[in-house]
N, C-alpha and C. Protein backbone atom coordinates (compact mmCIF):
# COMPACT_ATOMS: atom_id res chain seq x y z
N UNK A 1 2.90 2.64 6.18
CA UNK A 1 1.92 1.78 6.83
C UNK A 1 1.16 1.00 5.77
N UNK A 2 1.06 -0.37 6.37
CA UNK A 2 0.28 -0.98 5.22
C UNK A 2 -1.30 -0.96 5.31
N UNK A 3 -1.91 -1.00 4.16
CA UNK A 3 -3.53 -1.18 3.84
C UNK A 3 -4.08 -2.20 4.37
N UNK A 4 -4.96 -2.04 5.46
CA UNK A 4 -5.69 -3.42 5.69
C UNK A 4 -5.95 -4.28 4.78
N UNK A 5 -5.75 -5.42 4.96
CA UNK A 5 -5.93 -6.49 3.35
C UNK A 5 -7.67 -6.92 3.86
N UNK A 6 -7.86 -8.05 2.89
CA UNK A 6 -9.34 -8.43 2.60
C UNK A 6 -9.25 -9.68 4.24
N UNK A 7 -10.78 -9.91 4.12
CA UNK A 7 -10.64 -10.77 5.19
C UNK A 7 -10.36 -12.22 4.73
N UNK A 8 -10.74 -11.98 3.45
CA UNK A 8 -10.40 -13.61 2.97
C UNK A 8 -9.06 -13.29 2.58
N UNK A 9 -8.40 -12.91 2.39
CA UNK A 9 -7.15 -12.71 2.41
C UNK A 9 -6.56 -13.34 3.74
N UNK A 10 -6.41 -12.49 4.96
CA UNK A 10 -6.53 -12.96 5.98
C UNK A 10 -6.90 -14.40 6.49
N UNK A 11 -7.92 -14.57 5.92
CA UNK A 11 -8.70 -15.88 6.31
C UNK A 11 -7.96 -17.14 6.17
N UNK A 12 -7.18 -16.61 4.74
CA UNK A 12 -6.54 -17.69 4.07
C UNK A 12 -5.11 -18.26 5.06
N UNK A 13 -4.32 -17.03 5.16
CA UNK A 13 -3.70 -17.58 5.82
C UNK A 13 -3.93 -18.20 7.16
N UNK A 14 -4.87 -17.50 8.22
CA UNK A 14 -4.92 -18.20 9.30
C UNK A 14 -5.86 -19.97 8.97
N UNK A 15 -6.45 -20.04 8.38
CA UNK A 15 -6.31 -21.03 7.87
C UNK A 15 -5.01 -22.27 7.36
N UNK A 16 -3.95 -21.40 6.87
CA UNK A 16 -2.78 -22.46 6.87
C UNK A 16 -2.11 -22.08 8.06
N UNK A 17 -2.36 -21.60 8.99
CA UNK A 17 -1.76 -21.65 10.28
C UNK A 17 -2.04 -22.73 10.79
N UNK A 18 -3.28 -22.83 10.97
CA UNK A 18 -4.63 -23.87 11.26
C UNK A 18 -4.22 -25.64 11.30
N UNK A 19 -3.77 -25.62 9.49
CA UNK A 19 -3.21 -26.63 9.28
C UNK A 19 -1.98 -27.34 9.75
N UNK A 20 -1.02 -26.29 9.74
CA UNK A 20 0.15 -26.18 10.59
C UNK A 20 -0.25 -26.96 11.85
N UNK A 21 -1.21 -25.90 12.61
CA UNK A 21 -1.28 -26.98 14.26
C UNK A 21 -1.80 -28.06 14.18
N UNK A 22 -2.73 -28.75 13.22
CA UNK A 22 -3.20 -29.66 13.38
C UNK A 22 -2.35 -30.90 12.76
N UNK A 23 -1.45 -30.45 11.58
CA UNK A 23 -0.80 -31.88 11.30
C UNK A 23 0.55 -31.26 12.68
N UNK A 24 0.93 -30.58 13.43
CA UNK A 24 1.77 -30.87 14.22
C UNK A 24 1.55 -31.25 15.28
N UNK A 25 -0.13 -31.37 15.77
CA UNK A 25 -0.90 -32.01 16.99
C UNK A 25 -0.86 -33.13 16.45
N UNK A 26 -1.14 -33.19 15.16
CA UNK A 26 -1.69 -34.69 14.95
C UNK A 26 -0.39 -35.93 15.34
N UNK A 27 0.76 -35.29 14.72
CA UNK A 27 2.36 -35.81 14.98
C UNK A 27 2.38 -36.35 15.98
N UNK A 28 2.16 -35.03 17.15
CA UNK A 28 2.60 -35.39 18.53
C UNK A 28 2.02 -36.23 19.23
N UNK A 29 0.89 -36.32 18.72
CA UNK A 29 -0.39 -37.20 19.38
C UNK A 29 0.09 -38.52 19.30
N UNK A 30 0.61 -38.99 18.13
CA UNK A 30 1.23 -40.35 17.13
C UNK A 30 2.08 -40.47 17.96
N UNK A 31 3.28 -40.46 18.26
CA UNK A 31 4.49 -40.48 18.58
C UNK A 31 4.26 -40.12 20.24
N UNK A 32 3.93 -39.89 20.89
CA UNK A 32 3.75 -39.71 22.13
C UNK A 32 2.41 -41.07 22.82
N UNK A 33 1.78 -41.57 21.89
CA UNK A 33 0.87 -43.03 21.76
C UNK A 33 1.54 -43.82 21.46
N UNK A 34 2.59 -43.92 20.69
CA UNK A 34 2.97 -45.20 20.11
C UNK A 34 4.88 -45.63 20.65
N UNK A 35 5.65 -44.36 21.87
CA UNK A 35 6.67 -44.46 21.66
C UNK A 35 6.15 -43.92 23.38
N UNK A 36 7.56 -44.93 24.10
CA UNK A 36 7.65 -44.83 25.42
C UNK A 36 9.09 -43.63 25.82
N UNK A 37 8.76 -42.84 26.76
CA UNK A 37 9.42 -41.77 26.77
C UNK A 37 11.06 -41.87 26.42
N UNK A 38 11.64 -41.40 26.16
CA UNK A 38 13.10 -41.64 25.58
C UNK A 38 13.25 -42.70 24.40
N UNK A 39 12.37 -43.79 24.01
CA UNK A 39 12.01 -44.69 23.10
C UNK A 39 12.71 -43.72 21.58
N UNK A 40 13.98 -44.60 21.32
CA UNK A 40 14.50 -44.17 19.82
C UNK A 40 14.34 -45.28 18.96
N UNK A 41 13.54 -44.76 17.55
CA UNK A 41 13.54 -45.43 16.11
C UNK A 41 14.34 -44.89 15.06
N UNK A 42 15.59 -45.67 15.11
CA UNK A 42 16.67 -45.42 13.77
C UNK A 42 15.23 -44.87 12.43
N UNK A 43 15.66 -44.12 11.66
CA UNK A 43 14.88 -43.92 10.41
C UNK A 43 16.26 -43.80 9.49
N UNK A 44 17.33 -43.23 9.78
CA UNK A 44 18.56 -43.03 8.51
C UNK A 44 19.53 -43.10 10.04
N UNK A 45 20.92 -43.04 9.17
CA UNK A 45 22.01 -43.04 9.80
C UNK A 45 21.79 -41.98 10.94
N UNK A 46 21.54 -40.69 10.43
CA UNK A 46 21.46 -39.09 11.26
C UNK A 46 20.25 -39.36 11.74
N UNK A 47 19.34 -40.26 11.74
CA UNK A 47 17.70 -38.87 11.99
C UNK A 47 17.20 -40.35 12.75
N UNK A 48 16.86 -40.29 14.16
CA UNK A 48 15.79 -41.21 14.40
C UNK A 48 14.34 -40.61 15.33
N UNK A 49 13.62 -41.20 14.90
CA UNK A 49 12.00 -40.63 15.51
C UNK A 49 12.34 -41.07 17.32
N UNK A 50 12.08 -40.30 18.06
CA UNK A 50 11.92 -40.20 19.69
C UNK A 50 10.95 -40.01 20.72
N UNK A 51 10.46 -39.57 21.42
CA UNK A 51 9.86 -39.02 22.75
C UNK A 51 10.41 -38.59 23.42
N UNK A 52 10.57 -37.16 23.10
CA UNK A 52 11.45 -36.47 24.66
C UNK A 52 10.07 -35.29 24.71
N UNK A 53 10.69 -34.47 26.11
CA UNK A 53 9.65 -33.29 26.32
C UNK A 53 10.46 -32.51 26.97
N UNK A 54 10.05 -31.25 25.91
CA UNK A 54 11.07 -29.69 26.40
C UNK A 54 10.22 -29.17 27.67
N UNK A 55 10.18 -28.86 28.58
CA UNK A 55 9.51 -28.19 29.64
C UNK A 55 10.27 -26.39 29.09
N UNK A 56 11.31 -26.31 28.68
CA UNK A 56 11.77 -24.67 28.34
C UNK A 56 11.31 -24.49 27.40
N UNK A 57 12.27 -23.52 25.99
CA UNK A 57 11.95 -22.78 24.69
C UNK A 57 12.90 -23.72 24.07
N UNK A 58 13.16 -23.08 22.98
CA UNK A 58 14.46 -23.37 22.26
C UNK A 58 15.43 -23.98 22.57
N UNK A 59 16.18 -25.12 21.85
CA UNK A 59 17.20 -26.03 22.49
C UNK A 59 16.78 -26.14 24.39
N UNK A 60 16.04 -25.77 24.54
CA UNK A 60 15.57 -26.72 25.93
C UNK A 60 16.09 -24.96 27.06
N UNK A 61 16.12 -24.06 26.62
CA UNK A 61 16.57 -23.45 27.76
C UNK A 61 15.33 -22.77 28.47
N UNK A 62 15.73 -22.75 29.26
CA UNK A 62 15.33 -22.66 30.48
C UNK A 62 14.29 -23.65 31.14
N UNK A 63 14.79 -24.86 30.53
CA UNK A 63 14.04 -26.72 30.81
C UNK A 63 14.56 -26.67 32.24
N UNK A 64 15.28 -26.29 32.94
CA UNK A 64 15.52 -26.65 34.67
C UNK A 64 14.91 -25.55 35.58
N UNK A 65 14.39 -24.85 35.17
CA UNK A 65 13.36 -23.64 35.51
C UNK A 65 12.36 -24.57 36.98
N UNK A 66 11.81 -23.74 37.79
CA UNK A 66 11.02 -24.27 38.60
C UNK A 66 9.83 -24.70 38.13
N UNK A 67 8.96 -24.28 36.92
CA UNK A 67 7.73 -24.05 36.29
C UNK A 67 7.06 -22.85 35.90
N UNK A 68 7.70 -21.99 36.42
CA UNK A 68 7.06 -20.45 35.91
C UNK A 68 7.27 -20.49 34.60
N UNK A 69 8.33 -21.11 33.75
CA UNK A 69 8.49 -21.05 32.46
C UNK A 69 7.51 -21.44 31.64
N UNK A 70 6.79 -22.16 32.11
CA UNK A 70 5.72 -22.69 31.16
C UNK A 70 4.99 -21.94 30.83
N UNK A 71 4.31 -21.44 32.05
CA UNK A 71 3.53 -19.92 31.79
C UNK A 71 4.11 -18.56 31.10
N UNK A 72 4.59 -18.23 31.55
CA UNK A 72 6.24 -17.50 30.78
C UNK A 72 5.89 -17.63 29.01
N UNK A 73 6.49 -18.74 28.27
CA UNK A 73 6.43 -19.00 27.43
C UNK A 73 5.05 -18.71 26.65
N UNK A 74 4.23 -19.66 27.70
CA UNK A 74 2.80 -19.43 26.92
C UNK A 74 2.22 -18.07 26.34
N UNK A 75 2.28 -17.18 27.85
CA UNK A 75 1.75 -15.69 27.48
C UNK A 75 3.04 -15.08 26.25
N UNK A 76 3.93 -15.50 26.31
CA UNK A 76 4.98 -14.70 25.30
C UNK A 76 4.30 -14.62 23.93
N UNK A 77 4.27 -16.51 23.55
CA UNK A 77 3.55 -16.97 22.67
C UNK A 77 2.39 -16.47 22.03
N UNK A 78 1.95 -16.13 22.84
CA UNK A 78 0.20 -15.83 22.61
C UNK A 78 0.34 -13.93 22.12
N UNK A 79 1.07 -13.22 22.70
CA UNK A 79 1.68 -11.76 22.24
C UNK A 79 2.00 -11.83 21.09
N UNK A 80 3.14 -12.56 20.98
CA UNK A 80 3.71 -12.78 19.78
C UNK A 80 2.59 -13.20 18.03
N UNK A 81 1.30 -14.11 18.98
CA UNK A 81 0.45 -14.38 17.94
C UNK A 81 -0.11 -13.50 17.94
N UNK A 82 -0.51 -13.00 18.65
CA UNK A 82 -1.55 -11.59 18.43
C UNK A 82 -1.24 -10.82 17.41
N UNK A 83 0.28 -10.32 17.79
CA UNK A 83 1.08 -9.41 16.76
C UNK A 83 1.35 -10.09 15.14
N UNK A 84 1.13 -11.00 15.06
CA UNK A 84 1.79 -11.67 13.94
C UNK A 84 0.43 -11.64 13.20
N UNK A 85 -0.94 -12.53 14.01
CA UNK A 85 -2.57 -11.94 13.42
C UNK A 85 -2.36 -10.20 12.93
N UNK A 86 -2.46 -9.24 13.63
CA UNK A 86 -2.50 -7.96 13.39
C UNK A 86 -1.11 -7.53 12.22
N UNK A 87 -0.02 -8.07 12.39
CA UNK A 87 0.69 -8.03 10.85
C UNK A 87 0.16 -8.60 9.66
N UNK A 88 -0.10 -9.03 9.84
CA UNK A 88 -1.32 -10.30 8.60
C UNK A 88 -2.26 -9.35 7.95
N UNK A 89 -2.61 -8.79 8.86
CA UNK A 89 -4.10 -8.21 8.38
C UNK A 89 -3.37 -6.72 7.91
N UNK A 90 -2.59 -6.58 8.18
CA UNK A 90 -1.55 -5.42 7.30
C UNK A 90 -1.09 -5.49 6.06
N UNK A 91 -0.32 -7.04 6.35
CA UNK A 91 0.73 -7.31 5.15
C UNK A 91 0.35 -7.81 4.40
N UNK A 92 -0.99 -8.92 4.63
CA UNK A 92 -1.23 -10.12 3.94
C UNK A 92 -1.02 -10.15 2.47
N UNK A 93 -0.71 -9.14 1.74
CA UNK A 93 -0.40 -8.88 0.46
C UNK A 93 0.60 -9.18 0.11
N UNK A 94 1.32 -9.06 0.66
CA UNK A 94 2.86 -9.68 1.01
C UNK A 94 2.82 -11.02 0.61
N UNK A 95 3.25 -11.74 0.05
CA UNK A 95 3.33 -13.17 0.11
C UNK A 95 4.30 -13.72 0.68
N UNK A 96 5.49 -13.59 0.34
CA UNK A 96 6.83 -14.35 1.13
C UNK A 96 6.69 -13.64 2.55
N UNK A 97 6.52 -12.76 3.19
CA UNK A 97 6.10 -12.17 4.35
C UNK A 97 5.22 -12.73 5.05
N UNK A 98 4.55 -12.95 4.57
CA UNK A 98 3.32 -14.02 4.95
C UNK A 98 3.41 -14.95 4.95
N UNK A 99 4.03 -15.68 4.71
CA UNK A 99 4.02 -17.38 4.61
C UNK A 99 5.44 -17.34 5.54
N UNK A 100 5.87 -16.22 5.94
CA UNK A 100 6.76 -16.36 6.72
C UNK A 100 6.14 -15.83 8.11
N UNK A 101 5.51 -15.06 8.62
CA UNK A 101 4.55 -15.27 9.75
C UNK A 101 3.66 -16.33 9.86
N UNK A 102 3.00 -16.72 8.75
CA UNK A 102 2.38 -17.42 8.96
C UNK A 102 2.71 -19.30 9.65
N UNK A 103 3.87 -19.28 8.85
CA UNK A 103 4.50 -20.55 9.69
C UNK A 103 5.11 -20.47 11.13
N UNK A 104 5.41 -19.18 11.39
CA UNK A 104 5.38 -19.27 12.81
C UNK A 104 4.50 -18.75 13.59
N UNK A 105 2.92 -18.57 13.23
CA UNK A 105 2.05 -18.07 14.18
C UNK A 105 1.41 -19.99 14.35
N UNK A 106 1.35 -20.40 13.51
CA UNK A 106 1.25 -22.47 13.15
C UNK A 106 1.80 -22.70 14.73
N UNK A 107 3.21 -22.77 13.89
CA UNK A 107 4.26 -22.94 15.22
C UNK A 107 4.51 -23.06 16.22
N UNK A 108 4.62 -21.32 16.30
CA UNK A 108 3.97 -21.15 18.09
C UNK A 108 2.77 -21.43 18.79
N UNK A 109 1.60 -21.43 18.07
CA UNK A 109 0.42 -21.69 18.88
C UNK A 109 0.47 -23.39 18.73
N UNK A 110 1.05 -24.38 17.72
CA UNK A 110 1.45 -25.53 18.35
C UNK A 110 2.00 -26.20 19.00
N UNK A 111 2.84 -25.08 19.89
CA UNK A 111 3.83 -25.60 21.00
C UNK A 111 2.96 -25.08 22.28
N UNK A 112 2.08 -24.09 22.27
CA UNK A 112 1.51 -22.70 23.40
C UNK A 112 0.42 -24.38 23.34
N UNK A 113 -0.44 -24.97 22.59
CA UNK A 113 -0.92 -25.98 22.86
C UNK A 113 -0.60 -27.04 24.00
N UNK A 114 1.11 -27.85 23.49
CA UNK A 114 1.47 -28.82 24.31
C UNK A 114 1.62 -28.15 25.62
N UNK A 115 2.02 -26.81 25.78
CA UNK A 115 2.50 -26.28 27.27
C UNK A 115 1.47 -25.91 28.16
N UNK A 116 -0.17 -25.60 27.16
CA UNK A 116 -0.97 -25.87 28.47
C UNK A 116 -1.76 -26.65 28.59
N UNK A 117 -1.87 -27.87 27.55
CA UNK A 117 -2.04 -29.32 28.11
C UNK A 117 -1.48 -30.01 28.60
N UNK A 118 -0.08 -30.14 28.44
CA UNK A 118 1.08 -30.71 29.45
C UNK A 118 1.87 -30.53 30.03
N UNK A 119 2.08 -29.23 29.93
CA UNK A 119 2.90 -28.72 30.99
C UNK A 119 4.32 -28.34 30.09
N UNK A 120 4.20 -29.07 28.82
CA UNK A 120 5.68 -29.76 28.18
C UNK A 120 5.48 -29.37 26.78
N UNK A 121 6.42 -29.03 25.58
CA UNK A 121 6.67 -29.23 24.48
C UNK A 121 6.80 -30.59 23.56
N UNK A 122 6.01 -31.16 23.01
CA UNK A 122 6.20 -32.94 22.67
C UNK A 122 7.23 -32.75 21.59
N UNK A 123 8.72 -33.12 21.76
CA UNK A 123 9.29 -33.22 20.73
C UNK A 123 9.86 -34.91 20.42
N UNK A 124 9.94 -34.96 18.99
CA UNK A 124 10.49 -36.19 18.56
C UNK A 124 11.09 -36.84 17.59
N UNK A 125 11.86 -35.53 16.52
CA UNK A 125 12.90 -35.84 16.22
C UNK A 125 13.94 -35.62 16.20
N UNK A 126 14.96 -36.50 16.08
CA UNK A 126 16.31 -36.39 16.52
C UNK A 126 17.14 -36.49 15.57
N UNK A 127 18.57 -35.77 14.91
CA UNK A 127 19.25 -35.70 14.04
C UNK A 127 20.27 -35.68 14.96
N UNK A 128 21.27 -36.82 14.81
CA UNK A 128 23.02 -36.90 15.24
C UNK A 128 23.51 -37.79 14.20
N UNK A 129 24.91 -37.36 14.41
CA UNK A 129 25.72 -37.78 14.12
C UNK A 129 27.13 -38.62 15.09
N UNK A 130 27.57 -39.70 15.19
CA UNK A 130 27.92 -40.43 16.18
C UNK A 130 27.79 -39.81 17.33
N UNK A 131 28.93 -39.10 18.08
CA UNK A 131 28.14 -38.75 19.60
C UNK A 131 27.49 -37.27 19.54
N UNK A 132 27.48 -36.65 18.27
CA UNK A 132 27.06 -35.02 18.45
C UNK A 132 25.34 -35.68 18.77
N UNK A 133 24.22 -34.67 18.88
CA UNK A 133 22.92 -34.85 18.68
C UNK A 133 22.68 -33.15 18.63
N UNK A 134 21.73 -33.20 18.07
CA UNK A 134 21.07 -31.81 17.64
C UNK A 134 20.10 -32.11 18.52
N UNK A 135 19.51 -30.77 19.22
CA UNK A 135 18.28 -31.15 20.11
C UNK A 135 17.24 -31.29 19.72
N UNK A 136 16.02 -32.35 20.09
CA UNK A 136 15.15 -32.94 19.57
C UNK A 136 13.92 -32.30 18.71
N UNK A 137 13.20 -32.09 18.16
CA UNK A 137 12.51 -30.76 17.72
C UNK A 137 11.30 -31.57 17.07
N UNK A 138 10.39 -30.47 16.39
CA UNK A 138 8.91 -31.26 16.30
C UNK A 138 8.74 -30.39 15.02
N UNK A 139 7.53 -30.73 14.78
CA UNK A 139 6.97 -29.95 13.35
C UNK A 139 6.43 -28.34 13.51
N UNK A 140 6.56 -28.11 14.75
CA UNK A 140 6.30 -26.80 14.94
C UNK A 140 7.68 -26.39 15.30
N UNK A 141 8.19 -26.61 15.80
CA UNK A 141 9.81 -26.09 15.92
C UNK A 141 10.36 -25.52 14.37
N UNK A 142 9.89 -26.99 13.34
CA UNK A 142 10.60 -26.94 12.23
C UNK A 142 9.63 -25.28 11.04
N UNK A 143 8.25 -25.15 11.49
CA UNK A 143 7.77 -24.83 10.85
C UNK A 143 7.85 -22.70 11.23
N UNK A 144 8.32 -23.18 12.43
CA UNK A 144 9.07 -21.55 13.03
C UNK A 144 10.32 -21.22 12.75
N UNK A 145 10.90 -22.55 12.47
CA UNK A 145 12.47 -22.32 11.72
C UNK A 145 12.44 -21.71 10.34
N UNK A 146 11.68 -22.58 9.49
CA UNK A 146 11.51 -22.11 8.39
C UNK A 146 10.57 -20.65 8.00
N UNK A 147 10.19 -20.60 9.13
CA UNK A 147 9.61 -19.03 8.70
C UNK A 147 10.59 -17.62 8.88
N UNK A 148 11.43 -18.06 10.28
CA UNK A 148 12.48 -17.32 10.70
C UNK A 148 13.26 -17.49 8.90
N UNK A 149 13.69 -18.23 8.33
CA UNK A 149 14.36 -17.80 7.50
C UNK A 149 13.98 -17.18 6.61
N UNK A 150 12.49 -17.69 6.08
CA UNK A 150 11.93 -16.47 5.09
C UNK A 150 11.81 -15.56 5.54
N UNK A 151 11.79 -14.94 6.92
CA UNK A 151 11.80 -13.88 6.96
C UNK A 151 13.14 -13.30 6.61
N UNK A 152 14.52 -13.62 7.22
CA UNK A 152 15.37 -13.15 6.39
C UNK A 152 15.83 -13.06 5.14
N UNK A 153 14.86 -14.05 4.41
CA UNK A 153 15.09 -14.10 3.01
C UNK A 153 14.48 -12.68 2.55
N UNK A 154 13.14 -12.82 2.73
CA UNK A 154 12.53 -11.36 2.26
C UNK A 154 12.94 -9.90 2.56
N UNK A 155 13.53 -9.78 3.88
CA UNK A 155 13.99 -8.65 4.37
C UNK A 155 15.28 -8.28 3.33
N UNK A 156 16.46 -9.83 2.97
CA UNK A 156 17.23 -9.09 1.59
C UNK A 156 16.68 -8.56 0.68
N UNK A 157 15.64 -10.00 0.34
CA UNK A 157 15.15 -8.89 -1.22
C UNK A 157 14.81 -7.89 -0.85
N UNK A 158 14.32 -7.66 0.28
CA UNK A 158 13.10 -6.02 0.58
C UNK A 158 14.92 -5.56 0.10
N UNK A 159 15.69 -5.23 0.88
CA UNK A 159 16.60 -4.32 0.94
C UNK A 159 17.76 -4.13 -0.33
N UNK A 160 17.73 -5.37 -1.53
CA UNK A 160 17.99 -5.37 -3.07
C UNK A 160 17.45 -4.42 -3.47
N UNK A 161 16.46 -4.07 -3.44
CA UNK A 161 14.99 -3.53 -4.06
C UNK A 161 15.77 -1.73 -4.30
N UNK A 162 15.68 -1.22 -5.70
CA UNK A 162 15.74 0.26 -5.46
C UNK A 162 15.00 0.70 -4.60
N UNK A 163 15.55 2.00 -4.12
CA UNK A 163 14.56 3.05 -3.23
C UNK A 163 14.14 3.61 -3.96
N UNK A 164 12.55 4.12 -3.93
CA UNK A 164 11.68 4.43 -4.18
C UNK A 164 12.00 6.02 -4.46
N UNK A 165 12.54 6.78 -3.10
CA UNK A 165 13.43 8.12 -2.79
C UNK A 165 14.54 8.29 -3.91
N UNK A 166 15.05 6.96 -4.62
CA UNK A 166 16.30 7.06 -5.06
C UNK A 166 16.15 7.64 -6.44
């Protein structure tokens, strides 16, 4: 079991959580003002800026849902942050551990945002390639992706690591 860490410890990170939602509110805010729904801007060959809206999770599932999903999602969300706050205040010593919750507690509470102000997920960018398309995703999508992987990054090293027993 880990040692409760300091509160500024703590502090710190929910603080870059913080940041997280606000430059990914700030995004959505931009791009949902300035771009009419389905509205695509080429930026490179692969990648153009959009307006779509996930009503589901991930790659859009469960987007044909009646609406219970929204709620659904939200309370998941909000568990999930709870638990990820209360790992924090465990691990926060941890660094790659941490910056790997920490981008997805950002994350999720910047999507748990769009779903109970709009009902919807604001996503708006798009990566294809002639007819493939990757589904549309936002800066909180991207910033839960990248934590999902540090977390598997760290869990190798954790498991490189001699045993302690050994």
């Amino acid at each position: 079991m880990g040692a409760v860490v300091s509160r500024s410890r703590l502090a710190g990170w929910l603080a870059i959580a913080a940041l997280i939602i606000v430059a990914d509110q700030i995004t959505k805010v931009a791009v949902d003002g300035l771009f009419a729904y389905g509205e695509r801007l080429p930026l490179l060959p692969v990648l153009d800026l959009t307006l779509l809206y996930n009503r589901g999770a991930a790659f859009s599932f469960l987007a044909g849902a009646d609406g219970w999903q929204r709620w659904f999602f939200t309370v998941l969300a909000l568990a999930v942050s709870g638990f990820i706050v209360w790992m924090l205040s465990r691990h926060g010593h941890q660094r790659l551990f941490s910056w790997a919750l920490t981008l997805i507690l950002g994350g999720a509470l910047g999507n748990v945002i769009d779903r109970f102000i709009h009902g919807h997920v604001i996503d708006f960018v798009l990566v294809h390639y002639g007819d493939w398309f990757f589904p549309a995703f936002n800066l909180a999508d991207s910033a839960i992706t990248i934590g999902a992987v540090l977390l598997v990054v760290d869990e190798l090293r954790r498991a490189k690591r001699p045993s302690a027993a050994a």
